[in-house]
Protein backbone atom coordinates (compact mmCIF):
# COMPACT_ATOMS: atom_id res chain seq x y z
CA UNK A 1 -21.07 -21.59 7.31
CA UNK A 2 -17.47 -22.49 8.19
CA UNK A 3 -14.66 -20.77 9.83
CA UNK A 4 -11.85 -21.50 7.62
CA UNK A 5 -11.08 -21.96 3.87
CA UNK A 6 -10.04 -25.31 3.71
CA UNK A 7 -13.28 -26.28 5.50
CA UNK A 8 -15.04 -24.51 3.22
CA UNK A 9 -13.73 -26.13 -0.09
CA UNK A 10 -13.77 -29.62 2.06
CA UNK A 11 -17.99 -29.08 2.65
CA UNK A 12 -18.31 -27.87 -1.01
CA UNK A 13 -16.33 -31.47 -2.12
CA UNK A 14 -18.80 -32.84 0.07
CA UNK A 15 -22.06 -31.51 -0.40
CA UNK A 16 -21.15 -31.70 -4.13
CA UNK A 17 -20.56 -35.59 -3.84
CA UNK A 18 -23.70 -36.00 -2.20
CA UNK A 19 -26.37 -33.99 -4.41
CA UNK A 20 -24.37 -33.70 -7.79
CA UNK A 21 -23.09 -30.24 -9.00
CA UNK A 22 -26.00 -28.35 -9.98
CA UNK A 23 -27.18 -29.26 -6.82
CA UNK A 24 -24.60 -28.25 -4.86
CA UNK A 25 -24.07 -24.34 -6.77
CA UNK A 26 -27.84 -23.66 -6.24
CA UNK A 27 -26.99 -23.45 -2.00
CA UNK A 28 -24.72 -21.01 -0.25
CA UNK A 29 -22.05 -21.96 1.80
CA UNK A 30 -18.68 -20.63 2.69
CA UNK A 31 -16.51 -18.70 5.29
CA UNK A 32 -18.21 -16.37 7.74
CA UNK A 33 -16.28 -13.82 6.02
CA UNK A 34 -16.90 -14.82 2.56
CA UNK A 35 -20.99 -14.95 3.05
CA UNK A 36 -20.93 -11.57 5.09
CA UNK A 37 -19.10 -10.04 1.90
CA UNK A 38 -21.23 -11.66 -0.55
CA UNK A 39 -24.04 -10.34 1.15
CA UNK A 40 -22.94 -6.97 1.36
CA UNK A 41 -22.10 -7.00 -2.13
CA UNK A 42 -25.60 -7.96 -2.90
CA UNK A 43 -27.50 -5.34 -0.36
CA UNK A 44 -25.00 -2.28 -0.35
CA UNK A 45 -26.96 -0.54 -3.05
CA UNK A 46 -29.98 -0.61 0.25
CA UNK A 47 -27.98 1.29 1.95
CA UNK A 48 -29.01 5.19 2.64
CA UNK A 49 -27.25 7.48 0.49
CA UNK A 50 -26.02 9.87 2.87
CA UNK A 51 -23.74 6.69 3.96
CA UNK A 52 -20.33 6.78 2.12
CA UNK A 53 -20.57 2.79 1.43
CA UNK A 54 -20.44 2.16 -2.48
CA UNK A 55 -20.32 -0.77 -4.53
CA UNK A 56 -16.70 -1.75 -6.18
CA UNK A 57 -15.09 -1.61 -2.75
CA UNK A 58 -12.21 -3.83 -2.31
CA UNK A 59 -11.17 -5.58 1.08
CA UNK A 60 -7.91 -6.35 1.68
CA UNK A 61 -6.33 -9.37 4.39
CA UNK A 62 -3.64 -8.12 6.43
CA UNK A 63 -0.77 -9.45 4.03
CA UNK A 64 -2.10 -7.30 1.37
CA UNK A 65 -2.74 -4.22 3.01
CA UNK A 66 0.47 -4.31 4.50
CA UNK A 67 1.96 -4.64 0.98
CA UNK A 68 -0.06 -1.85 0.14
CA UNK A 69 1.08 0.27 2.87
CA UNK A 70 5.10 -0.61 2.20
CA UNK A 71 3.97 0.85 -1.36
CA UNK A 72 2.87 3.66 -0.59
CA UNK A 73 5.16 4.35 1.82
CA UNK A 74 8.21 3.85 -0.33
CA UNK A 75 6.06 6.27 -3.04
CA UNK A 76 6.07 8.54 -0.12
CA UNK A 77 9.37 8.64 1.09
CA UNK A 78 11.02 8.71 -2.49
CA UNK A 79 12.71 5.11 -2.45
CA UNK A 80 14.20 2.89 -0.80
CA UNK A 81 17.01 3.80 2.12
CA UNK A 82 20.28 5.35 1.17
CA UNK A 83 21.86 2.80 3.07
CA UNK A 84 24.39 4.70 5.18
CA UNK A 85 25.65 3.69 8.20
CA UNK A 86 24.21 6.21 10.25
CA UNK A 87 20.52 7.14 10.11
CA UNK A 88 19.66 10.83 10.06
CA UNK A 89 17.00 12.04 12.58
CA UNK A 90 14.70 11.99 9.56
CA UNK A 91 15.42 8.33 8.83
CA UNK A 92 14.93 7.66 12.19
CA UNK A 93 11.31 9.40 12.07
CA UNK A 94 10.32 7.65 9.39
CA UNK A 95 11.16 4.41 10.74
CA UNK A 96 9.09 5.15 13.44
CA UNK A 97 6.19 4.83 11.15
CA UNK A 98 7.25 1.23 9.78
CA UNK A 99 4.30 -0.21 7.67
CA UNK A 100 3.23 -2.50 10.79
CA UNK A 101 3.04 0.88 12.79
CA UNK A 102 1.00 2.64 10.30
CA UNK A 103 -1.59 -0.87 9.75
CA UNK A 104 -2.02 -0.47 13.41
CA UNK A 105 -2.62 3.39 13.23
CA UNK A 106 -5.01 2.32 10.57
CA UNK A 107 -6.81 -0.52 12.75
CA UNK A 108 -7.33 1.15 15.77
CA UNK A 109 -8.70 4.35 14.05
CA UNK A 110 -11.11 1.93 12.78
CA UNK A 111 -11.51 0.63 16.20
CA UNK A 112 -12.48 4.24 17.23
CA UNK A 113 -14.88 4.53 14.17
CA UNK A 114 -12.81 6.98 12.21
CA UNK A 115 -14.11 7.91 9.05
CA UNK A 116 -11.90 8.92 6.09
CA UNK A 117 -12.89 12.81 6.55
CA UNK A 118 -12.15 12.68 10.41
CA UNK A 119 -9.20 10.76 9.78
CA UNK A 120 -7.98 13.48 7.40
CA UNK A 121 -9.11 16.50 9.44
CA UNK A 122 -8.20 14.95 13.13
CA UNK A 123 -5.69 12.64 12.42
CA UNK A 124 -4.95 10.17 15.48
CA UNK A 125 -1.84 12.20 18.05
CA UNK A 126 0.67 9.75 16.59
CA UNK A 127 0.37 10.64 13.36
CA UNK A 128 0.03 13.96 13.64
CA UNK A 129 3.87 14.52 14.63
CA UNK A 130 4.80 14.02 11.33
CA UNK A 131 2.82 16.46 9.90
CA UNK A 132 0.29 16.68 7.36
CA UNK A 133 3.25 17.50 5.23
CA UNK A 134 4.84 14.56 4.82
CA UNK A 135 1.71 12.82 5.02
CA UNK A 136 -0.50 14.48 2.80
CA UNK A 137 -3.78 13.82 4.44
């Protein structure tokens, strides 16, 4: 187990040199992150049914899921900005809600063990003042 890619792929080079190929694919080694998922891949089906955990679940880093969030958001809000000089009040509100401030919504709902149904039907205060309009929870 290693902490970061690079030393990852450096004790696979290594182990590989040592024992040969075939060798080194038969034993498991990786990231923290990347055994924990591999492992949950593996076991998820073990998990009770009444929990909502599935296989085909994807996990995103933070790079990604903020590009996913700009995404949507730009879906959401119908484009890109007008470009104007002045920003209307609703301009303003959304901006307010910049992707960063909606992945850290998102994170500390998490935090607070939010599930997707509480998150719909008791959305955190500061998400709430936009509505469930605009938001479409």
């Amino acid at each position: 187990v290693t902490f970061t890619n690079k030393a990852a792929r450096e004790l696979r080079e290594r182990i590989t040199r040592l024992i040969g190929p075939c060798e080194a694919d038969a034993i498991t080694m990786g990231t923290f992150h990347s055994l924990c998922l591999a492992i949950l891949r593996q076991d998820i089906t073990r998990l009770p049914e009444e929990l909502p955990y599935r296989s085909g679940f994807a996990v995103y880093d933070e790079y990604s899921s903020l590009k996913l969030i700009k995404k949507l958001k730009m879906r959401l809000e119908g484009g890109s900005a007008t470009g104007a000089a002045e920003q209307t009040a609703e301009q303003k509100k959304k901006d307010d809600f910049s992707a960063g401030a909606v992945q850290a919504i998102i994170s500390a709902a998490k935090n607070d063990m939010y599930d997707a149904q509480r998150f719909r039907l008791h959305p955190p205060a500061k998400l709430r003042a936009l509505g469930s309009q605009k938001l479409r929870l």
